[in-house]
C-alpha atoms as a PDB file:
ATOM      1  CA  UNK A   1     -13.201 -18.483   4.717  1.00  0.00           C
ATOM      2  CA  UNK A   2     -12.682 -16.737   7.525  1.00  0.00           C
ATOM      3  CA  UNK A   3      -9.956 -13.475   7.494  1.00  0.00           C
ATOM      4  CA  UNK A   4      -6.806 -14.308   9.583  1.00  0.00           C
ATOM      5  CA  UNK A   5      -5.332 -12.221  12.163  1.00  0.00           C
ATOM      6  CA  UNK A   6      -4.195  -8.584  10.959  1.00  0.00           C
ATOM      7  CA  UNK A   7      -0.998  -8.084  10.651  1.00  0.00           C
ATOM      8  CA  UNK A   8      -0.508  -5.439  12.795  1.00  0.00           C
ATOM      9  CA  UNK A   9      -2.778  -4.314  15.384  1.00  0.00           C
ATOM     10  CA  UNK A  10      -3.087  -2.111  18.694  1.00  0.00           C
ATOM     11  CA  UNK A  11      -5.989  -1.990  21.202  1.00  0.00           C
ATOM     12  CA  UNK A  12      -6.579   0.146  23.679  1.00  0.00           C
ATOM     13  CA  UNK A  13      -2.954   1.524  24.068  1.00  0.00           C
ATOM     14  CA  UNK A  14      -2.518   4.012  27.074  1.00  0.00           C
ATOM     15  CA  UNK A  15       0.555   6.544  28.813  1.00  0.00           C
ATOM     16  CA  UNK A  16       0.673   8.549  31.315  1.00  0.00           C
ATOM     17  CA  UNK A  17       3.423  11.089  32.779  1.00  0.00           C
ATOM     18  CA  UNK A  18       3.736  12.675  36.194  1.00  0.00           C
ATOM     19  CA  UNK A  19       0.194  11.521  36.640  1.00  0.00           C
ATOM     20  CA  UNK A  20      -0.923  13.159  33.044  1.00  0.00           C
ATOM     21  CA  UNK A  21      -2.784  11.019  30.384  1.00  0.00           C
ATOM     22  CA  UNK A  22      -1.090  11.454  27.263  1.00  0.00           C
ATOM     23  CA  UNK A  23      -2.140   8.467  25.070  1.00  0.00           C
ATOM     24  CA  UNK A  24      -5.382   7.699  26.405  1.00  0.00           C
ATOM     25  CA  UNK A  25      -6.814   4.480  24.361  1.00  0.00           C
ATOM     26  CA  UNK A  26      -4.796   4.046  21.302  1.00  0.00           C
ATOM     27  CA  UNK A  27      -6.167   1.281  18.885  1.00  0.00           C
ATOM     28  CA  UNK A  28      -5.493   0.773  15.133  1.00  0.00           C
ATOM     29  CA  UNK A  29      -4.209  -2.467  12.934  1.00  0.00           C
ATOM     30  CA  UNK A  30      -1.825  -2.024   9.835  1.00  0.00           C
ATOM     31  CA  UNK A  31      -1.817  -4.464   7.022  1.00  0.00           C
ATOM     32  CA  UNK A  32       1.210  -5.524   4.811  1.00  0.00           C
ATOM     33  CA  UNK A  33       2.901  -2.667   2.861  1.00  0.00           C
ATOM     34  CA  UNK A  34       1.199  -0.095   4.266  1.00  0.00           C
ATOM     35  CA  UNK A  35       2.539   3.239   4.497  1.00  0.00           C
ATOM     36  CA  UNK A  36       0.907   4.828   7.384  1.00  0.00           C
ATOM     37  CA  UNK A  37       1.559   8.824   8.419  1.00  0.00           C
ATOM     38  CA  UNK A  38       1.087   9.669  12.301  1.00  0.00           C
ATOM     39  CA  UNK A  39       0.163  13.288  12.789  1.00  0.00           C
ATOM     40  CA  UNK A  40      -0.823  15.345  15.541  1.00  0.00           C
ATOM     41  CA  UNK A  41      -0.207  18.488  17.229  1.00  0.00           C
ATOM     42  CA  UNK A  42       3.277  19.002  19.174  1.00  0.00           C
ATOM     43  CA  UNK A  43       2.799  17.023  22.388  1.00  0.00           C
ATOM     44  CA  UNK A  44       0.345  14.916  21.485  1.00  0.00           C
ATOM     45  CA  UNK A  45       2.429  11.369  21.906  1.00  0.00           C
ATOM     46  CA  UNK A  46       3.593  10.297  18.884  1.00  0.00           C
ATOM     47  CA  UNK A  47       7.191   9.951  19.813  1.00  0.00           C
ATOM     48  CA  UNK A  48       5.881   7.784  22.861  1.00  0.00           C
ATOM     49  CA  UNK A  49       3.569   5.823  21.117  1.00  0.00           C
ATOM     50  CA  UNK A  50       6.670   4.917  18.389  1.00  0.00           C
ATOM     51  CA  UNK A  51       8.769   3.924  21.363  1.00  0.00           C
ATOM     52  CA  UNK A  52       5.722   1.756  23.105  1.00  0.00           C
ATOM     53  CA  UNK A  53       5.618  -0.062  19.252  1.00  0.00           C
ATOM     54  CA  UNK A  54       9.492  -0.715  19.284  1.00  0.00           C
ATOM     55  CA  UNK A  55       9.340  -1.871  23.174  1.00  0.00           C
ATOM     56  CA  UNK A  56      11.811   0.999  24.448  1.00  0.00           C
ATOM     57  CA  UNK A  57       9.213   1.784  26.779  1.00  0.00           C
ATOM     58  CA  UNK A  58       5.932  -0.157  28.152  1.00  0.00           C
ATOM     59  CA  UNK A  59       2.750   1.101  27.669  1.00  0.00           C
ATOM     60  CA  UNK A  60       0.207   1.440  31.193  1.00  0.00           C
ATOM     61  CA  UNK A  61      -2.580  -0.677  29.483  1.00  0.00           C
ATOM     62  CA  UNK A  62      -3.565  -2.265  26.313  1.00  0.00           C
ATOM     63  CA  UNK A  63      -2.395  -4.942  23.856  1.00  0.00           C
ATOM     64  CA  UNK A  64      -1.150  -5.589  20.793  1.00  0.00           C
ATOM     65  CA  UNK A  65       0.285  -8.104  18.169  1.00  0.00           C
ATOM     66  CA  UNK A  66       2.933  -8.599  15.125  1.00  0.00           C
ATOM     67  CA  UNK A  67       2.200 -11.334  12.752  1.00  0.00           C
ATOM     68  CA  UNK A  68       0.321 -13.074  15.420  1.00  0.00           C
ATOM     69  CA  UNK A  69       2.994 -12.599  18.001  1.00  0.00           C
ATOM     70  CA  UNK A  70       2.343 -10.848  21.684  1.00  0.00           C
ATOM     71  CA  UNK A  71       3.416  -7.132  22.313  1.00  0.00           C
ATOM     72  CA  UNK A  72       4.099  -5.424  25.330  1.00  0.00           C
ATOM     73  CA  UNK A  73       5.047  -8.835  26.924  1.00  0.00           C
ATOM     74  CA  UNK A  74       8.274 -10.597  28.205  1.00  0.00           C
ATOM     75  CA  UNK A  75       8.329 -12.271  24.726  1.00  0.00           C
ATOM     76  CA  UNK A  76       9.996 -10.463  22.249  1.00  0.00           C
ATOM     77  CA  UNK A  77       9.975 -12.695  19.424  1.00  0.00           C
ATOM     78  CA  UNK A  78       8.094  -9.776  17.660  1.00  0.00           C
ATOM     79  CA  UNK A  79      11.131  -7.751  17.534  1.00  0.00           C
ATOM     80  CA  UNK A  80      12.774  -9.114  15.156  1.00  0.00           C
ATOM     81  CA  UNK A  81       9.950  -8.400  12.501  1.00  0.00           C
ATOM     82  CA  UNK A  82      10.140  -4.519  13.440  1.00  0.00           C
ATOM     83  CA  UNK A  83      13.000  -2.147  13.359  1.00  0.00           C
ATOM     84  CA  UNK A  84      13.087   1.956  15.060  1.00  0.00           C
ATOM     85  CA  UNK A  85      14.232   4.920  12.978  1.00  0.00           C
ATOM     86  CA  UNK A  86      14.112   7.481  15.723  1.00  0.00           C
ATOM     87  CA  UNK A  87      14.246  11.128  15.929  1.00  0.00           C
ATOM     88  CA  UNK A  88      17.363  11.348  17.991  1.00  0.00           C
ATOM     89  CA  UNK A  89      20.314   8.918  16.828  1.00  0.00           C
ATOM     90  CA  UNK A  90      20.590   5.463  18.746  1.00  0.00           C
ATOM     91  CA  UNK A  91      24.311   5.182  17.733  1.00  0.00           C
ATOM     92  CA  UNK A  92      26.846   4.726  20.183  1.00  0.00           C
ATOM     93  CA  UNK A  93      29.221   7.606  20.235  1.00  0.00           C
ATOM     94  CA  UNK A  94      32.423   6.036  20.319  1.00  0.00           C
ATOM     95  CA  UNK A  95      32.050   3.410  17.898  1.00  0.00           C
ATOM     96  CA  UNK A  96      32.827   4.316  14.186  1.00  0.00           C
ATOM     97  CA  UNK A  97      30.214   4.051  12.280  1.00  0.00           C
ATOM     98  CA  UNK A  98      31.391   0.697  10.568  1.00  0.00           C
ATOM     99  CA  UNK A  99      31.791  -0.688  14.489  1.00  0.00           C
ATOM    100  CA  UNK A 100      28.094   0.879  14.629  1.00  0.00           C
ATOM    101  CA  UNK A 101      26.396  -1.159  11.959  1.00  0.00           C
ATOM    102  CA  UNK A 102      28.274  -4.317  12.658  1.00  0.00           C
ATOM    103  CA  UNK A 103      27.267  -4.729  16.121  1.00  0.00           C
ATOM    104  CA  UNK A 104      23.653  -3.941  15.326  1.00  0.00           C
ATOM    105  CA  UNK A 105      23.568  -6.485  12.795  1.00  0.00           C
ATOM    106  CA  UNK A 106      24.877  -9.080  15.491  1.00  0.00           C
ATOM    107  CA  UNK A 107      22.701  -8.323  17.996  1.00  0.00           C
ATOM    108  CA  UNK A 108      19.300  -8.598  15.283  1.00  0.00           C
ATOM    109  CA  UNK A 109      21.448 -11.960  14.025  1.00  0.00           C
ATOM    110  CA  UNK A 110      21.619 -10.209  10.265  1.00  0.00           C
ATOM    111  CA  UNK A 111      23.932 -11.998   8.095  1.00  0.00           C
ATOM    112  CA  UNK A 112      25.344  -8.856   6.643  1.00  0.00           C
ATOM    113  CA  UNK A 113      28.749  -8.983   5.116  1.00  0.00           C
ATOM    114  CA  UNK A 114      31.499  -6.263   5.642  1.00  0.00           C
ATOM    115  CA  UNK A 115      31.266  -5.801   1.394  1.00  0.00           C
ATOM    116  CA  UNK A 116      27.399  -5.300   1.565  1.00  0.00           C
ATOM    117  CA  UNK A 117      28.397  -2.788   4.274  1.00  0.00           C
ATOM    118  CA  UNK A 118      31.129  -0.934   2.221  1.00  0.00           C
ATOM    119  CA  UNK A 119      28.785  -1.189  -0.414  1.00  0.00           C
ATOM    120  CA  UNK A 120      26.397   1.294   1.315  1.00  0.00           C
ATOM    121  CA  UNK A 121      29.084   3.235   2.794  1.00  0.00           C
ATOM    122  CA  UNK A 122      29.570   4.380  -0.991  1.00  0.00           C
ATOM    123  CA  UNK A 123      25.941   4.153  -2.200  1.00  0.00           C
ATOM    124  CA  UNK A 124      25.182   7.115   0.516  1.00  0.00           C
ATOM    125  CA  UNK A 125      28.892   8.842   0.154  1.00  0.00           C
ATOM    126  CA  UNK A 126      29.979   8.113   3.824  1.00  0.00           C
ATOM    127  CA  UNK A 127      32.997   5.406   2.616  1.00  0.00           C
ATOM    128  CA  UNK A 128      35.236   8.288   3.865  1.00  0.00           C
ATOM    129  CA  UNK A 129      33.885   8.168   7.474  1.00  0.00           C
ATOM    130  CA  UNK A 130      33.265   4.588   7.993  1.00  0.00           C
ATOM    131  CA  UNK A 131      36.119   4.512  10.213  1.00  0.00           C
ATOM    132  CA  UNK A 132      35.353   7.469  12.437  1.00  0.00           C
ATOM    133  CA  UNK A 133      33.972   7.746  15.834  1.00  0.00           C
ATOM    134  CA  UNK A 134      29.799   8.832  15.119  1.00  0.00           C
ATOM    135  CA  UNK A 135      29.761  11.314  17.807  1.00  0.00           C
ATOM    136  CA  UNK A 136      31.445  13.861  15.111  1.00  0.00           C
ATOM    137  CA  UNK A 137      28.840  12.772  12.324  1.00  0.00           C
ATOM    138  CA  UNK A 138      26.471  15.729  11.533  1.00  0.00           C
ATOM    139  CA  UNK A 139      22.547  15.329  12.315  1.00  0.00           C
ATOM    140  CA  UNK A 140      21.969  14.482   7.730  1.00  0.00           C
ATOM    141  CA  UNK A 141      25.277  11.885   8.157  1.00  0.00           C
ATOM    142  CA  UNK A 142      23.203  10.207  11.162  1.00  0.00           C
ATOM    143  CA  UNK A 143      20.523  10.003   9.021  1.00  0.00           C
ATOM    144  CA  UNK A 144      22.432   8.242   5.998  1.00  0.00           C
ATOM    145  CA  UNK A 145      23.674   5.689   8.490  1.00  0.00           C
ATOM    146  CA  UNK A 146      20.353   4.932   9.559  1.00  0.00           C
ATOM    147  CA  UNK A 147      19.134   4.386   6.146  1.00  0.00           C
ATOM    148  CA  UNK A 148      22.125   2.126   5.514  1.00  0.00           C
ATOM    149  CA  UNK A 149      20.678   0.039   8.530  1.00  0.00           C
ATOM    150  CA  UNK A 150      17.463  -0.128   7.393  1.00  0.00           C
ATOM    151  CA  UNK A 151      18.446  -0.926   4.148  1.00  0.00           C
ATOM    152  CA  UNK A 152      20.612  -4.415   5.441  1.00  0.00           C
ATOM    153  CA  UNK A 153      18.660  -5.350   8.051  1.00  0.00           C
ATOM    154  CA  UNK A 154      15.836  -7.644   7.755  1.00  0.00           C
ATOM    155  CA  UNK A 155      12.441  -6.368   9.022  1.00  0.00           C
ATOM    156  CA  UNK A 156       8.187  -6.452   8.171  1.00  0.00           C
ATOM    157  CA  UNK A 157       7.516  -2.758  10.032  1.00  0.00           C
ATOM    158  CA  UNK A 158       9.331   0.041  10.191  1.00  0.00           C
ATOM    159  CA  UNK A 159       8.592   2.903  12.740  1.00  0.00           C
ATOM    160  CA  UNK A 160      10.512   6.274  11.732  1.00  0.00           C
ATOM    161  CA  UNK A 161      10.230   9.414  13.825  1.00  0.00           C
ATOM    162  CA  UNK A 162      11.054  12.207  11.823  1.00  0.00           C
ATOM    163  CA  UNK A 163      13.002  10.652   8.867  1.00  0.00           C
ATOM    164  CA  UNK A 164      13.025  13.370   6.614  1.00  0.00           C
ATOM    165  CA  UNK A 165      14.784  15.753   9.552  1.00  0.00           C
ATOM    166  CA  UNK A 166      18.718  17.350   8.515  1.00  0.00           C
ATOM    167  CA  UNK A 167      18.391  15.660   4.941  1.00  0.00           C
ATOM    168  CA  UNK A 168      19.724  17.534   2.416  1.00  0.00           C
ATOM    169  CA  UNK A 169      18.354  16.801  -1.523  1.00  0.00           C
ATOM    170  CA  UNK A 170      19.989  13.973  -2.072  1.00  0.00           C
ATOM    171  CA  UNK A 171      19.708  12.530   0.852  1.00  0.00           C
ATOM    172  CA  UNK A 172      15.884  13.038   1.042  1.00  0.00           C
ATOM    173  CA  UNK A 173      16.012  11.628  -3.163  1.00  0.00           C
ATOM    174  CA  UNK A 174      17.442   8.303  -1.524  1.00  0.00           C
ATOM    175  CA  UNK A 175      14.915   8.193   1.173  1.00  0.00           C
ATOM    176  CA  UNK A 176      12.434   8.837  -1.608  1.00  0.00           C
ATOM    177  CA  UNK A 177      13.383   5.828  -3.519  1.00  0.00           C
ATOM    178  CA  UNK A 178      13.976   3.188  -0.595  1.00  0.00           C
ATOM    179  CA  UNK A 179       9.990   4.225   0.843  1.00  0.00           C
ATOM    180  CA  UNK A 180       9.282   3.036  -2.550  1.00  0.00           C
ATOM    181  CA  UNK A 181      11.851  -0.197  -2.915  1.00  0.00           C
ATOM    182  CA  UNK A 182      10.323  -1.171   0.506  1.00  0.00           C
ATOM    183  CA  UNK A 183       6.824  -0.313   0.023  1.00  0.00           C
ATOM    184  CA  UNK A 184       7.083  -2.783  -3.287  1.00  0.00           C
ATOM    185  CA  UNK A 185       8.588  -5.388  -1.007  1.00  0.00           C
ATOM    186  CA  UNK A 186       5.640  -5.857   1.216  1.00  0.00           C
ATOM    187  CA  UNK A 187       7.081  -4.170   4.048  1.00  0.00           C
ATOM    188  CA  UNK A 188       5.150  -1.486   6.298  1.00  0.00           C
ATOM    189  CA  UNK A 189       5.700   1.526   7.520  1.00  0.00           C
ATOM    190  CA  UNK A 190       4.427   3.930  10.524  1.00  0.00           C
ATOM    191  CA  UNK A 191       6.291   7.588  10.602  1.00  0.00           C
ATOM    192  CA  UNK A 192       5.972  10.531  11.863  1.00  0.00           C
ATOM    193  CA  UNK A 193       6.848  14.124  10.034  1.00  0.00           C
ATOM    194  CA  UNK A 194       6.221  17.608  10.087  1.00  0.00           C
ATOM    195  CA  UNK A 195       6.692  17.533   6.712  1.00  0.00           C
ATOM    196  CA  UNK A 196       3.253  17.139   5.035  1.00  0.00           C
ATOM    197  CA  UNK A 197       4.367  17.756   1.870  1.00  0.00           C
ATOM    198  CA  UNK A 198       6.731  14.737   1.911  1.00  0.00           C
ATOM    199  CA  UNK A 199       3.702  12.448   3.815  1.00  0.00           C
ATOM    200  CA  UNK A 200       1.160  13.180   1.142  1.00  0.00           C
ATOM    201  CA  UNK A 201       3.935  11.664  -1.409  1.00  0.00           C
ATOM    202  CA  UNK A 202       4.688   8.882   0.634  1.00  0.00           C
ATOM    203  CA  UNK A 203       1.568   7.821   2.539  1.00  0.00           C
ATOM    204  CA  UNK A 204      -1.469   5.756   1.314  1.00  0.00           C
ATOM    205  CA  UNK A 205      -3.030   6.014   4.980  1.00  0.00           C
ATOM    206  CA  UNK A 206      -3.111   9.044   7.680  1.00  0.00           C
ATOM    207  CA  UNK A 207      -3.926   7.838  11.368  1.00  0.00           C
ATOM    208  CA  UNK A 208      -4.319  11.346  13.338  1.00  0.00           C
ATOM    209  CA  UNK A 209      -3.629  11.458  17.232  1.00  0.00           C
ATOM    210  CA  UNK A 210      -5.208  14.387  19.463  1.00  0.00           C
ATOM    211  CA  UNK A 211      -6.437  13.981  23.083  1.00  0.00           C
ATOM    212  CA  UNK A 212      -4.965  11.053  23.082  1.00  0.00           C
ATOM    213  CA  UNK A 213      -7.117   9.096  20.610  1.00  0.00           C
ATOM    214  CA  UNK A 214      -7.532   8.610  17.037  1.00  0.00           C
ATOM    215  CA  UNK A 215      -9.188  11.093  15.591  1.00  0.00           C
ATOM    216  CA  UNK A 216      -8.426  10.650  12.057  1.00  0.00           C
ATOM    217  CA  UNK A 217      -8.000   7.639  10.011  1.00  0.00           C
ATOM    218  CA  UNK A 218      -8.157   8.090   6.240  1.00  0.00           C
ATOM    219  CA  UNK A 219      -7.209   6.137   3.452  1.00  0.00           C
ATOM    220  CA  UNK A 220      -5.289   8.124   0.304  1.00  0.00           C
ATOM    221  CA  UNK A 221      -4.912  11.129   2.016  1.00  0.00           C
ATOM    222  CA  UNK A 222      -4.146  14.234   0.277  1.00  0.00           C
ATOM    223  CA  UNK A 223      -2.600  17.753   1.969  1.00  0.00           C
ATOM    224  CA  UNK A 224      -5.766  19.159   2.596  1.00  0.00           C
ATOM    225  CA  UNK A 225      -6.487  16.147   4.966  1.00  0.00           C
ATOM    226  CA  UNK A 226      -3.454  16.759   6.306  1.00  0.00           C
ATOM    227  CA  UNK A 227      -3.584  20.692   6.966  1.00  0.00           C
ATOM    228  CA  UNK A 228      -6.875  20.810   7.882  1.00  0.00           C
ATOM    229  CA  UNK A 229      -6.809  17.793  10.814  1.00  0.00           C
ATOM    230  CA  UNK A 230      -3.531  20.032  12.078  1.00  0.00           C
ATOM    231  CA  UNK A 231      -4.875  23.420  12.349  1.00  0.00           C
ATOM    232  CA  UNK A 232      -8.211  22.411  13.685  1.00  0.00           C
ATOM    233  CA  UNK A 233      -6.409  20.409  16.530  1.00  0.00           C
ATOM    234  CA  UNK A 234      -3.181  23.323  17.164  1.00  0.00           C
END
């Protein structure tokens, strides 16, 4: 029988900037519950290559698909299978945070209740400041939130930039145990992290960027993999 399509996959994916080449020819396919680490030298595009995959900005050539559906197109049906953690907070200001989650739920047409929402609001010890504006949240409060929408929403890939960044111990603990809760529920995930201590836990697959290809792509990898593809490309 002959193997469907992947579920995941990339070909050929390329971005350039003021007339520099920064992702060059980007091409790699991810299957169901994978946990996939991105690494690479400062600069090297994986913050633009996570915003090409969650359509926040086109790339200048190549394709790619989610669960058979077209990327990079003026069909984004394939959105609603993937959701962005990103390094900087995608909030809006003003809103409170329970204003926040509510809306984003609407827009990704998430039947999420307002209990399932208070709920989480205790779970990650932010019930006290559900009602405030998020521009006064701190950069590890930001980050609870966001795992409170990932947590509700309804998604097959996940693409985090930087997740583990202003968590304190418990916060990086819950993080710990929803990788694992989501990793068990089929679902994927790409991320990013400077933190190769954490991406050894958490990854069963490395995919290394530098001159704007993959270099690297190893299955189970451990920190020496991870060290040793850094400093030979810093």
């Amino acid at each position: 029988m002959a193997a469907g399509p992947p579920f995941f996959s990339i070909s050929d994916i390329a971005k350039s900037f003021h007339h520099k080449r920064v992702l060059k020819s980007i091409s790699f396919q991810l299957n169901p519950g994978d946990r996939t680490v991105l690494i690479g030298p400062n600069g090297v595009g994986k913050t633009t290559l996570l915003k090409i995959l969650a359509g926040i900005m086109r790339p200048d050539k190549g394709t790619g698909s989610l669960q058979n559906l077209p990327m990079f197109t003026d069909d984004a049906r394939h959105r609603k299978n993937l959701i962005l953690w990103a390094h900087q907070s995608l909030f809006y200001p003003a809103f409170t945070a329970m204003e926040n989650l509510k809306f984003f739920f609407e827009l990704r047409n998430d039947a999420v209740s307002t209990k399932q929402i208070d709920d989480e609001f205790v779970k990650y010890d932010l019930h006290r400041h559900k009602s405030e504006p998020v521009r006064i949240y701190s950069a590890g409060m930001l980050q609870r939130l966001t795992m409170i929408k990932l947590s509700l929403s309804s998604w097959d890939l996940a693409l985090m930039d930087e997740p583990t960044s202003a968590l304190d111990i418990s916060g990086l603990k819950q993080l710990d145990q929803l990788i694992d809760t989501w990793s068990n529920e089929g679902k994927s995930i790409l991320f990013s992290t400077h933190d190769i201590q954490w991406a050894e836990k958490h990854s069963d697959r490395v995919i290394g960027i530098c001159n704007g290809k993959v270099e690297l792509d190893k299955p189970k990898p451990n920190l020496n993999d991870l060290t040793t593809f850094l400093e030979s490309n810093s």
